[in-house]
C-alpha atoms as a PDB file:
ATOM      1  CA  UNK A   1     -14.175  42.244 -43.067  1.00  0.00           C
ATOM      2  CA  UNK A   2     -15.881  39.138 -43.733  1.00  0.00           C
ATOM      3  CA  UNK A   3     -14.641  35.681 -43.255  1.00  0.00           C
ATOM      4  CA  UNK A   4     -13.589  35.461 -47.365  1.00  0.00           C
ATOM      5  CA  UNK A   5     -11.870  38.384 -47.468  1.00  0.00           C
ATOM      6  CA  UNK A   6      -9.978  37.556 -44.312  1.00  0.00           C
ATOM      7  CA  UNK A   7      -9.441  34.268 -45.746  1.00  0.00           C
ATOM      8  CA  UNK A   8      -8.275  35.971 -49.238  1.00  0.00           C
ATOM      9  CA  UNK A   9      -6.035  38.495 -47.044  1.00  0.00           C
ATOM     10  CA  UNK A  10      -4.305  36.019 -45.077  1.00  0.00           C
ATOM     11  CA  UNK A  11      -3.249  34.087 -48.331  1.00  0.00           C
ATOM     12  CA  UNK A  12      -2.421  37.116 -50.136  1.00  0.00           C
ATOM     13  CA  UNK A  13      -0.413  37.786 -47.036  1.00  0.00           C
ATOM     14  CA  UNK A  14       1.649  34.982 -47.064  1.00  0.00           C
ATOM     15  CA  UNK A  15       2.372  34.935 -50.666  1.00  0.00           C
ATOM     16  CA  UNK A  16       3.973  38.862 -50.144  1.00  0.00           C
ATOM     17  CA  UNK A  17       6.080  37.416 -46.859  1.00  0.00           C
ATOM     18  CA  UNK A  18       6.883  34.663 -49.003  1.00  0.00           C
ATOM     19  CA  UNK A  19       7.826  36.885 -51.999  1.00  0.00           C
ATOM     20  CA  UNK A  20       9.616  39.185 -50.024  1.00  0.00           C
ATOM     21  CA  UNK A  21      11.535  37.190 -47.490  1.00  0.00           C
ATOM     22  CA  UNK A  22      15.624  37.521 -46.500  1.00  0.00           C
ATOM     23  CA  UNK A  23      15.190  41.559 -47.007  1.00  0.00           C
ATOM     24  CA  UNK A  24      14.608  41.278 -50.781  1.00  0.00           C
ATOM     25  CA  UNK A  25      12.151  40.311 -53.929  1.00  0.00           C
ATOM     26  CA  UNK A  26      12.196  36.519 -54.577  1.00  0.00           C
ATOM     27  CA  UNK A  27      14.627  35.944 -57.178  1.00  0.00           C
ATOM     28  CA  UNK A  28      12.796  34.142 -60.501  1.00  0.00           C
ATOM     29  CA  UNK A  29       9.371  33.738 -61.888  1.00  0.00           C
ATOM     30  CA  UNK A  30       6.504  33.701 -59.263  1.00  0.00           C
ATOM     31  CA  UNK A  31       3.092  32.022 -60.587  1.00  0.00           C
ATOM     32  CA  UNK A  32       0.320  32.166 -57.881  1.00  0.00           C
ATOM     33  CA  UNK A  33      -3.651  31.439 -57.409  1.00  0.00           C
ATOM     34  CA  UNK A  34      -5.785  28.829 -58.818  1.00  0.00           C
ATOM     35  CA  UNK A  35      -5.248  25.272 -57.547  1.00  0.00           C
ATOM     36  CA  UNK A  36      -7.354  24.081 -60.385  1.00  0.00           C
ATOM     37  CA  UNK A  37      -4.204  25.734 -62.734  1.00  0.00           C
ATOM     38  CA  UNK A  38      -1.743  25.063 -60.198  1.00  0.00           C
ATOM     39  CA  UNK A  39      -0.542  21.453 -61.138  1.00  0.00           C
ATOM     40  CA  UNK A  40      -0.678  21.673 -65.002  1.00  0.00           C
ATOM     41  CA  UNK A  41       1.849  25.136 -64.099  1.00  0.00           C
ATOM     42  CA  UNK A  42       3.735  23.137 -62.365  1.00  0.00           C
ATOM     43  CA  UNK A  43       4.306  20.700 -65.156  1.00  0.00           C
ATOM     44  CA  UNK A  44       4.610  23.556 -67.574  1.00  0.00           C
ATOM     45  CA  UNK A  45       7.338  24.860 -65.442  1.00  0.00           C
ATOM     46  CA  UNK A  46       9.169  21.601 -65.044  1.00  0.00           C
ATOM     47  CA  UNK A  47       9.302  21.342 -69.028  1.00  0.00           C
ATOM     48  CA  UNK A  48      10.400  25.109 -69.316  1.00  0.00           C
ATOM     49  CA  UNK A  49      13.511  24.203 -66.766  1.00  0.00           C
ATOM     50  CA  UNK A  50      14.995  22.121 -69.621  1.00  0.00           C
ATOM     51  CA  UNK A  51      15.235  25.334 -71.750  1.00  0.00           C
ATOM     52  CA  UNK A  52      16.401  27.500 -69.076  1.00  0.00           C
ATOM     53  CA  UNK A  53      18.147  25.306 -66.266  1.00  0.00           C
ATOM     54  CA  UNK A  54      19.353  28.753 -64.548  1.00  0.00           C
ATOM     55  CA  UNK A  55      15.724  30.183 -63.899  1.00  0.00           C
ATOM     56  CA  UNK A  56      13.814  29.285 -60.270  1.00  0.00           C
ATOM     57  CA  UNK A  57      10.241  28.631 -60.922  1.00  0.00           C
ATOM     58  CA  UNK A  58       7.793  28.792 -57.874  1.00  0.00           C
ATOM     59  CA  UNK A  59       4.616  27.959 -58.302  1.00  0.00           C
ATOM     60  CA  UNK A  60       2.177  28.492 -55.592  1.00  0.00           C
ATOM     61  CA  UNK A  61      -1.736  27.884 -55.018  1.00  0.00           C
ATOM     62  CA  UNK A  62      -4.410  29.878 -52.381  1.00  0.00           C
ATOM     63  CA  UNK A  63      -6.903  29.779 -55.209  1.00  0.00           C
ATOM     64  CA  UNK A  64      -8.272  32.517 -58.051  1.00  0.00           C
ATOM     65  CA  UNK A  65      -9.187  35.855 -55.998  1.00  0.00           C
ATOM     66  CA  UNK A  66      -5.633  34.949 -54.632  1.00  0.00           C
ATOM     67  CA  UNK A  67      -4.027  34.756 -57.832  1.00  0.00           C
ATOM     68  CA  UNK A  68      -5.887  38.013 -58.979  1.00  0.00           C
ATOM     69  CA  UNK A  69      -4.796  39.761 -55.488  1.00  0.00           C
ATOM     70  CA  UNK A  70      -1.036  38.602 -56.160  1.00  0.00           C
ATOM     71  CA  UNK A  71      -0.946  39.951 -59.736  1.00  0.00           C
ATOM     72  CA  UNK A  72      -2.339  43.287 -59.001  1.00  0.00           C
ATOM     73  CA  UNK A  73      -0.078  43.675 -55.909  1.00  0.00           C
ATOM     74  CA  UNK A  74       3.129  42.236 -57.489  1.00  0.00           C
ATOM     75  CA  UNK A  75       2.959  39.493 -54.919  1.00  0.00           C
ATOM     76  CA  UNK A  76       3.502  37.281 -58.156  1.00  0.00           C
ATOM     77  CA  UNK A  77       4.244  38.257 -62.059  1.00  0.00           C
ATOM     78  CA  UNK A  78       1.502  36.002 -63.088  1.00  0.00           C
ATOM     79  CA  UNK A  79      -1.366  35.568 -61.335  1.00  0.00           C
ATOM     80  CA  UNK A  80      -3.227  32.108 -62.041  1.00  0.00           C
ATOM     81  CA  UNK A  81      -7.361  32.021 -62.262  1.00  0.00           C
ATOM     82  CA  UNK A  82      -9.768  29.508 -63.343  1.00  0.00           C
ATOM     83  CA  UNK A  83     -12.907  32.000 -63.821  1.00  0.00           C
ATOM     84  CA  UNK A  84     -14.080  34.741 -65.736  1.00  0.00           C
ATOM     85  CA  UNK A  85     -12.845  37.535 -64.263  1.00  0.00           C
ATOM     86  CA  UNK A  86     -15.443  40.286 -62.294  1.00  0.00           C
ATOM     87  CA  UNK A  87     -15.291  43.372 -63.973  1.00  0.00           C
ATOM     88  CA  UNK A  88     -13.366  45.647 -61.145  1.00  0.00           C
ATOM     89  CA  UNK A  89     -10.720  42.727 -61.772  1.00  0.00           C
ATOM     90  CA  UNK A  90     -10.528  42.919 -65.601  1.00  0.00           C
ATOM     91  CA  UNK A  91      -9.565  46.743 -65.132  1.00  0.00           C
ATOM     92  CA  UNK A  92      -6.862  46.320 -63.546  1.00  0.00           C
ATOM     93  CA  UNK A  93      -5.376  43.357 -65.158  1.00  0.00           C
ATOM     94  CA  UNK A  94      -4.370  41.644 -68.548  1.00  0.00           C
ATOM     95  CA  UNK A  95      -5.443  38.126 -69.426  1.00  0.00           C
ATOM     96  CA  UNK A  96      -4.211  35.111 -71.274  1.00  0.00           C
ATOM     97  CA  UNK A  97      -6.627  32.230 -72.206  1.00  0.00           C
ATOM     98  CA  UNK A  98      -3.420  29.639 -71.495  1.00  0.00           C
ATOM     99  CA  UNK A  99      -6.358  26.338 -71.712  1.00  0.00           C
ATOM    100  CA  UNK A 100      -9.125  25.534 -71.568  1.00  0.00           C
ATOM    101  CA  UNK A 101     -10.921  22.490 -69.058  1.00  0.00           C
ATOM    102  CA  UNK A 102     -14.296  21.086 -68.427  1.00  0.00           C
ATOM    103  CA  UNK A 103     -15.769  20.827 -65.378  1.00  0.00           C
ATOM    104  CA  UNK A 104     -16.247  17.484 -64.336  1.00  0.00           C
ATOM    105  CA  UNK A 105     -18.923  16.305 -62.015  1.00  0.00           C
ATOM    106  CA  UNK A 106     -17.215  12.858 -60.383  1.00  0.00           C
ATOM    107  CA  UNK A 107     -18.500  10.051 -58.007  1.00  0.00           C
ATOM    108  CA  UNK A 108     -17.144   6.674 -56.799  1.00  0.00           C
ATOM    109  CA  UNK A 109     -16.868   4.536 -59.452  1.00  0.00           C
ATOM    110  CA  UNK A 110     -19.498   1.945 -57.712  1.00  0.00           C
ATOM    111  CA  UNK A 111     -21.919   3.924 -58.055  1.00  0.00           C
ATOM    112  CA  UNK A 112     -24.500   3.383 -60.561  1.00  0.00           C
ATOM    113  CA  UNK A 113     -25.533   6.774 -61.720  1.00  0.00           C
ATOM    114  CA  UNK A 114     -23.301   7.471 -64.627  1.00  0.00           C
ATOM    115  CA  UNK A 115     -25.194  10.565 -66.214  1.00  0.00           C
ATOM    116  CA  UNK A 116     -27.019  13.305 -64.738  1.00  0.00           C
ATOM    117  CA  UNK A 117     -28.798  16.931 -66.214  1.00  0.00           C
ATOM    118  CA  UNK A 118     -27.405  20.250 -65.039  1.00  0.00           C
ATOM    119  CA  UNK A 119     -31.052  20.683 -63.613  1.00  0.00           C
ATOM    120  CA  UNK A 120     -30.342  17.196 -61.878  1.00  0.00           C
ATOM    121  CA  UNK A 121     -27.284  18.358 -60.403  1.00  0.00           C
ATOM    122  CA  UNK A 122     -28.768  22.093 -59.256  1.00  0.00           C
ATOM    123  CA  UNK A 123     -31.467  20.408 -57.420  1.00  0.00           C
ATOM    124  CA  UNK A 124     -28.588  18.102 -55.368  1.00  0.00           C
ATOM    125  CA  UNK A 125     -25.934  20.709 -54.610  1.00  0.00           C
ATOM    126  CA  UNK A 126     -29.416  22.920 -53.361  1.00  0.00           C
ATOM    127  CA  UNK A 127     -30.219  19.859 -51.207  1.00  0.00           C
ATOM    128  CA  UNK A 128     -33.857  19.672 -53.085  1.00  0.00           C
ATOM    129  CA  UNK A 129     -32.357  16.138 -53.776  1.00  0.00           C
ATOM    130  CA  UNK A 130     -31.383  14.195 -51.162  1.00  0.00           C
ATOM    131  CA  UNK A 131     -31.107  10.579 -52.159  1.00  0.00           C
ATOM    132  CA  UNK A 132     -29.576   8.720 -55.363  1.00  0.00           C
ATOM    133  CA  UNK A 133     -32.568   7.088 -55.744  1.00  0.00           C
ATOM    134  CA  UNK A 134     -34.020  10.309 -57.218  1.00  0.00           C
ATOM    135  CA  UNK A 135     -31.848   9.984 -59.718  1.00  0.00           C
ATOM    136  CA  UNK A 136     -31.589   6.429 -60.708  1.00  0.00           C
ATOM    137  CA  UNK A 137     -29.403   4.965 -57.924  1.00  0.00           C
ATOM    138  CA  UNK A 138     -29.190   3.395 -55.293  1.00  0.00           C
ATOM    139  CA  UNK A 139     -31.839   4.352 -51.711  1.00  0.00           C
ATOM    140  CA  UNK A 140     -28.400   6.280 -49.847  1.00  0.00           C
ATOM    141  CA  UNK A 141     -28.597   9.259 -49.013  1.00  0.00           C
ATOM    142  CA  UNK A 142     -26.065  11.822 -51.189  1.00  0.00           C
ATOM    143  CA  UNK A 143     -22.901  13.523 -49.769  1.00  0.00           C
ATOM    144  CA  UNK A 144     -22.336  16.579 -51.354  1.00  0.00           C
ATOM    145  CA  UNK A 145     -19.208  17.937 -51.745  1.00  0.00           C
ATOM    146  CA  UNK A 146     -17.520  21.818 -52.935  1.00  0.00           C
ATOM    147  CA  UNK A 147     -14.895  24.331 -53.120  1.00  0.00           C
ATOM    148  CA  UNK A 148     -14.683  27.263 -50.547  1.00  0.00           C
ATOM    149  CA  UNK A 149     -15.679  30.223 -51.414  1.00  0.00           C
ATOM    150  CA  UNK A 150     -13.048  32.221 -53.897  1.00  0.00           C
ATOM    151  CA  UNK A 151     -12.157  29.071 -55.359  1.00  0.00           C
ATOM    152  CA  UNK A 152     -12.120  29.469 -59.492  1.00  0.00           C
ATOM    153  CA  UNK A 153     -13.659  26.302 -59.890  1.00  0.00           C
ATOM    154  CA  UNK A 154     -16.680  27.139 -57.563  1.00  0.00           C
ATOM    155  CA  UNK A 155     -17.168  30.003 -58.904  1.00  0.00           C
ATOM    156  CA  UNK A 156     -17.400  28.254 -62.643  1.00  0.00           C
ATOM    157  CA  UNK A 157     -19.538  26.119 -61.309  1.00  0.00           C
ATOM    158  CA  UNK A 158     -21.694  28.413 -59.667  1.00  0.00           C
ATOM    159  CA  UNK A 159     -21.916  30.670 -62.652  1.00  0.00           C
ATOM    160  CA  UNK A 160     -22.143  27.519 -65.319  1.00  0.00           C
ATOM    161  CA  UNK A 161     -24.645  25.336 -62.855  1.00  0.00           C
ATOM    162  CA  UNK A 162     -26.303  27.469 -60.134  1.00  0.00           C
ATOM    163  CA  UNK A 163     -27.511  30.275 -62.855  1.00  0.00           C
ATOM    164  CA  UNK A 164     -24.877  32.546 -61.792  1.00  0.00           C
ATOM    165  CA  UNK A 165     -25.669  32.477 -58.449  1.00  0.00           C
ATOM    166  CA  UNK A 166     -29.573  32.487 -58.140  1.00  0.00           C
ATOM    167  CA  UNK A 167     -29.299  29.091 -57.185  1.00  0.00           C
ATOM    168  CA  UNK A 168     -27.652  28.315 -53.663  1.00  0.00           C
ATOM    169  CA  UNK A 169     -25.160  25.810 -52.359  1.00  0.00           C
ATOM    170  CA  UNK A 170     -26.883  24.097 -49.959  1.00  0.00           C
ATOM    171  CA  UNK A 171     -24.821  24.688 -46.338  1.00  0.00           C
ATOM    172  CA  UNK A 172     -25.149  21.235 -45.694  1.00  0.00           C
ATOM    173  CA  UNK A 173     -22.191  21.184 -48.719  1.00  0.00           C
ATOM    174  CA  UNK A 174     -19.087  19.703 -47.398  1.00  0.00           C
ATOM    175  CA  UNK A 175     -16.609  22.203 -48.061  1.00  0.00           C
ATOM    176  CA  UNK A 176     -12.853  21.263 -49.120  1.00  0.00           C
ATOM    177  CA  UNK A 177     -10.184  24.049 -50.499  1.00  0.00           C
ATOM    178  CA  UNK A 178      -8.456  22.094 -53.277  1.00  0.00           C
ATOM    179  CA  UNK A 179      -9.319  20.105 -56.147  1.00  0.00           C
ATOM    180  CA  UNK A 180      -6.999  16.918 -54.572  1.00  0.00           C
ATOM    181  CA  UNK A 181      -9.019  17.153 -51.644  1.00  0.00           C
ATOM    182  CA  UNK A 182     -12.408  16.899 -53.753  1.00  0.00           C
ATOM    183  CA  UNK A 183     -11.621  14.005 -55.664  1.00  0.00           C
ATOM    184  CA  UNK A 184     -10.090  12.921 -52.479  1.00  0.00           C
ATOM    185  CA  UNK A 185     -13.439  12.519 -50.629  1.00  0.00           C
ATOM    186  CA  UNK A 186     -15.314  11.323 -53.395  1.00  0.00           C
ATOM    187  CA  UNK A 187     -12.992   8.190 -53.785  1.00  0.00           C
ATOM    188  CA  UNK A 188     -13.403   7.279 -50.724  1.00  0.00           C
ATOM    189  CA  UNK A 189     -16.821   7.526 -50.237  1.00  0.00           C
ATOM    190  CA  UNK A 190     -19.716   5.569 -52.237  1.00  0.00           C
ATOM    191  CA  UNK A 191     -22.218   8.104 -51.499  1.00  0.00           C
ATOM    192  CA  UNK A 192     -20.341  11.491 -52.609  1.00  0.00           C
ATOM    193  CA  UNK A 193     -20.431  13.730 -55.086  1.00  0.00           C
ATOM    194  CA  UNK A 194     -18.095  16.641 -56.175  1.00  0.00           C
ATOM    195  CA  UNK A 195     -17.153  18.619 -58.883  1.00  0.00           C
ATOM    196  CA  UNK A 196     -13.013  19.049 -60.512  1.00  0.00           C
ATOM    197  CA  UNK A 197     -11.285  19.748 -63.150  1.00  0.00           C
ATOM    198  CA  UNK A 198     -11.645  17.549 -66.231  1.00  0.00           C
ATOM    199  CA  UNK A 199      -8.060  17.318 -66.891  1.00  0.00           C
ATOM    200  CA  UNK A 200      -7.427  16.002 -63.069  1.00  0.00           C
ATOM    201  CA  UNK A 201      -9.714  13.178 -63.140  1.00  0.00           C
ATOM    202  CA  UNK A 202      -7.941   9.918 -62.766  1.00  0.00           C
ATOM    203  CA  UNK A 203      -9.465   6.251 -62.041  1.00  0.00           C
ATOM    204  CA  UNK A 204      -9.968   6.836 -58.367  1.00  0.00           C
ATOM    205  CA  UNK A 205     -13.150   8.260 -59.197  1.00  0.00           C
ATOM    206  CA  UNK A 206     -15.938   8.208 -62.398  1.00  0.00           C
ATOM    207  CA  UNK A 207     -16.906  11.545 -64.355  1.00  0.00           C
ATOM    208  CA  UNK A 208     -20.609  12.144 -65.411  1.00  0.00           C
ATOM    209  CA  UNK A 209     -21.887  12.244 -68.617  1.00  0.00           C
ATOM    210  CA  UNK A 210     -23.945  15.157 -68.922  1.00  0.00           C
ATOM    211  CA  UNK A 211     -27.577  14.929 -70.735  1.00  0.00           C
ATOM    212  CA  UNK A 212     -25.964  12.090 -72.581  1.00  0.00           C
ATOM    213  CA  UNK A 213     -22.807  13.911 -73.284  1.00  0.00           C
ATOM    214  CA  UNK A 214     -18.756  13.103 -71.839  1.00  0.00           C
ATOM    215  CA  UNK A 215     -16.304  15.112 -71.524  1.00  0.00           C
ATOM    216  CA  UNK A 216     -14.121  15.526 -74.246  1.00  0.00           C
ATOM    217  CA  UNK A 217     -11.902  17.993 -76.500  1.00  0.00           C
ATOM    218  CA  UNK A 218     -14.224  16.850 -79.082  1.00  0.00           C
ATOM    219  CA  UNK A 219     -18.105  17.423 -77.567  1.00  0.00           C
ATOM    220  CA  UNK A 220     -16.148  21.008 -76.071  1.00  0.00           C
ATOM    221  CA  UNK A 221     -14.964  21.669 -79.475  1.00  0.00           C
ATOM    222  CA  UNK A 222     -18.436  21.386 -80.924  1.00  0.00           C
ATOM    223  CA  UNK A 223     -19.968  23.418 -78.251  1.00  0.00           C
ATOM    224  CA  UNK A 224     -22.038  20.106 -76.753  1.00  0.00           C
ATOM    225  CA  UNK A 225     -19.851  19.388 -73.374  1.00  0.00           C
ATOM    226  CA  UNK A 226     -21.687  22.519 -71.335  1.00  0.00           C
ATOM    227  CA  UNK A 227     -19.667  22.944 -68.224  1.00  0.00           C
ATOM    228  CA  UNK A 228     -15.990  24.852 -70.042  1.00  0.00           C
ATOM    229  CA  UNK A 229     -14.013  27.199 -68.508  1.00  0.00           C
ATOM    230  CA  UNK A 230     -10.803  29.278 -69.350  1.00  0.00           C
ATOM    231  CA  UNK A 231      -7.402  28.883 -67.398  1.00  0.00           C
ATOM    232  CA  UNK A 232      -6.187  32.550 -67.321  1.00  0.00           C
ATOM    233  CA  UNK A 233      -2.627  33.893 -66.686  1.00  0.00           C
ATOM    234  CA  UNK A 234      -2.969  37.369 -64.842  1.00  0.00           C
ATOM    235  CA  UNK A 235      -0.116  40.152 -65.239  1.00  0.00           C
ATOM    236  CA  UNK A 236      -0.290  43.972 -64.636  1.00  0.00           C
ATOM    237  CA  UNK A 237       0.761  45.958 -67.317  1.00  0.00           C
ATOM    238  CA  UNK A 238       3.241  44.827 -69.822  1.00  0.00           C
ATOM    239  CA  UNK A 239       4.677  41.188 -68.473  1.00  0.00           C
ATOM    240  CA  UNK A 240       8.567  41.600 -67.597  1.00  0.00           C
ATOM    241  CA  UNK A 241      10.568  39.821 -69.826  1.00  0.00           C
ATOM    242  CA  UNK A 242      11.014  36.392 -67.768  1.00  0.00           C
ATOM    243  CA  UNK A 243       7.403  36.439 -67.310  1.00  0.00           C
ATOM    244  CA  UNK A 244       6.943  36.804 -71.425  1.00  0.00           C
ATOM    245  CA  UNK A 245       9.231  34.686 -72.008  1.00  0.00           C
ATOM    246  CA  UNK A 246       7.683  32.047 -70.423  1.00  0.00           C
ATOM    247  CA  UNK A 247       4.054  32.894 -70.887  1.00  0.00           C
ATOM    248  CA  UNK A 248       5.623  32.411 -74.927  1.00  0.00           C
ATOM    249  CA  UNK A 249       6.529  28.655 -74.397  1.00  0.00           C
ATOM    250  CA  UNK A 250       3.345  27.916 -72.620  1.00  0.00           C
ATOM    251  CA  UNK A 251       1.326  29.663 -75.295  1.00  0.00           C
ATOM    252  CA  UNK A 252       3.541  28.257 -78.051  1.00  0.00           C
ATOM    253  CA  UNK A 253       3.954  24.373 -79.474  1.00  0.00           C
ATOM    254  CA  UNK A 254       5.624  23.079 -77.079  1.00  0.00           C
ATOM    255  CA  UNK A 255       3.813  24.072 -74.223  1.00  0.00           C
ATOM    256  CA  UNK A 256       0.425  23.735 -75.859  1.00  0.00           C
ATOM    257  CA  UNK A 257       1.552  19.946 -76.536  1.00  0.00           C
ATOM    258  CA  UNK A 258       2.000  19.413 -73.122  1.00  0.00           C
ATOM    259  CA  UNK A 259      -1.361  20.648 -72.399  1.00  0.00           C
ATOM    260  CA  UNK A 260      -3.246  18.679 -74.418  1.00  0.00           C
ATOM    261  CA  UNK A 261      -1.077  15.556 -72.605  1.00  0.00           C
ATOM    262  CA  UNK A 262      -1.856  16.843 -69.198  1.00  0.00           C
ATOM    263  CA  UNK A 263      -5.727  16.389 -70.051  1.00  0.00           C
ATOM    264  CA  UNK A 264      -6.509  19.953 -70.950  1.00  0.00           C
ATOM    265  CA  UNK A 265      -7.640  21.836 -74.218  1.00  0.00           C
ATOM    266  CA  UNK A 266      -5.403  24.562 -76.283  1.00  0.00           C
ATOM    267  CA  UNK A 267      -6.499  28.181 -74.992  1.00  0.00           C
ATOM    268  CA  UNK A 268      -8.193  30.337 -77.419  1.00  0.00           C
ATOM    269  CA  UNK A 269      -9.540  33.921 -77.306  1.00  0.00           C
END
């Protein structure tokens, strides 16, 4: 087995121990995977709690192959990914669009470079481009920063950025395995560059404009902002009635309210 799937094993691992500990299933709902989805879950949960006091909510990251892994095991009822699912996956499994979220490519906020081209950006995470001052900054030289491998967002970006692959990560890429960490780095260092979640950008750090466009529910609306991805809720088979029931408020007003607070975009189909 390769390093990622021992990586993906050993989460999916713990998430089963942790399901299954004191000689029984884990009483309540169990969401698991993405750590792109993971904190807007979390807040999703902490608003359903109001409605139903008596339910335990546990909400749980390891990141999107995870989340598909927990779902088709029963690790979790829902399984949480932020990327299209492969096509082995999508067999086995039913999806919910729950939101949808840009990609966001950030850097300190001193640095001048406030808009870049997706061809711009391919050629840095490669390592073809090595300085700012390629791209209208400054003479340093560029820190590039990414998810690990079987992260959702990576693979959004790879797919959305890297032409599905075909262009590399450059292994000089600083790796980190959460979107906090990312944005993280990047704050604290004038050089960097990483890519998060849209909805999780705050004012430690200052989002791109791509070819002359931000990131908004209105350029992703009209189909301008070209870095979108879906939030997905896994389950297997019919969703047990906790799991529906929930999965109902997140999808309905209420919940879709609080999305659009949080920073992300109503799901659609």
């Amino acid at each position: 087995m390769g390093k990622n799937g021992c990586v993906a094993g050993i989460t999916l691992v713990c998430l089963i121990v942790i399901h299954g500990c004191g000689g029984g299933v884990r009483s309540g709902l169990t969401l698991a995977g993405s750590t792109s989805v993971q904190p807007f879950a979390e807040k999703w949960a902490e608003a359903y709690r109001i409605r139903r006091p008596d339910l335990e909510i546990h909400v749980q990251g390891g990141g999107s192959t995870a989340g598909v892994q927990a779902a088709d095991s029963g690790a979790a009822q829902i399984g949480m990914c932020s990327r299209e699912l492969k096509p082995d996956e999508a067999a086995k499994l039913k999806t919910l669009v729950v939101a949808r979220d840009g990609i966001s490519l950030i850097v300190h906020p001193q640095n001048p470079v406030g808009d870049l081209t997706i061809e711009q950006i391919q050629k840095i995470y490669e390592g073809t481009v090595t300085t700012w001052k390629d791209v209208g900054g400054i003479g340093a030289k560029i820190t590039t920063i990414t998810r690990e491998a079987g992260s959702g967002t990576r693979g959004a970006f790879e797919e959305l950025v890297m032409m599905h692959g075909k262009k590399k990560i450059a292994p000089s890429a600083l790796v980190q395995d959460s979107t906090g960490a990312v944005r993280q780095m990047v704050s604290q260092d004038p050089t960097a560059i990483g890519y998060i979640s849209l909805g999780l950008v705050d004012r430690s750090v200052k989002p791109l404009k791509l070819a002359g466009v931000e990131g908004s529910e209105a350029s992703i609306d009209a189909g301008k902002y070209p870095l979108v991805r879906p939030f997905l809720f896994l389950v297997k088979g019919e969703p047990s009635p906790m799991a529906r029931e929930f999965i109902d408020f997140v999808t309905g007003p209420e919940g879709q309210a609080l999305t659009r607070k949080e920073g992300l975009f109503p799901g659609r189909k």
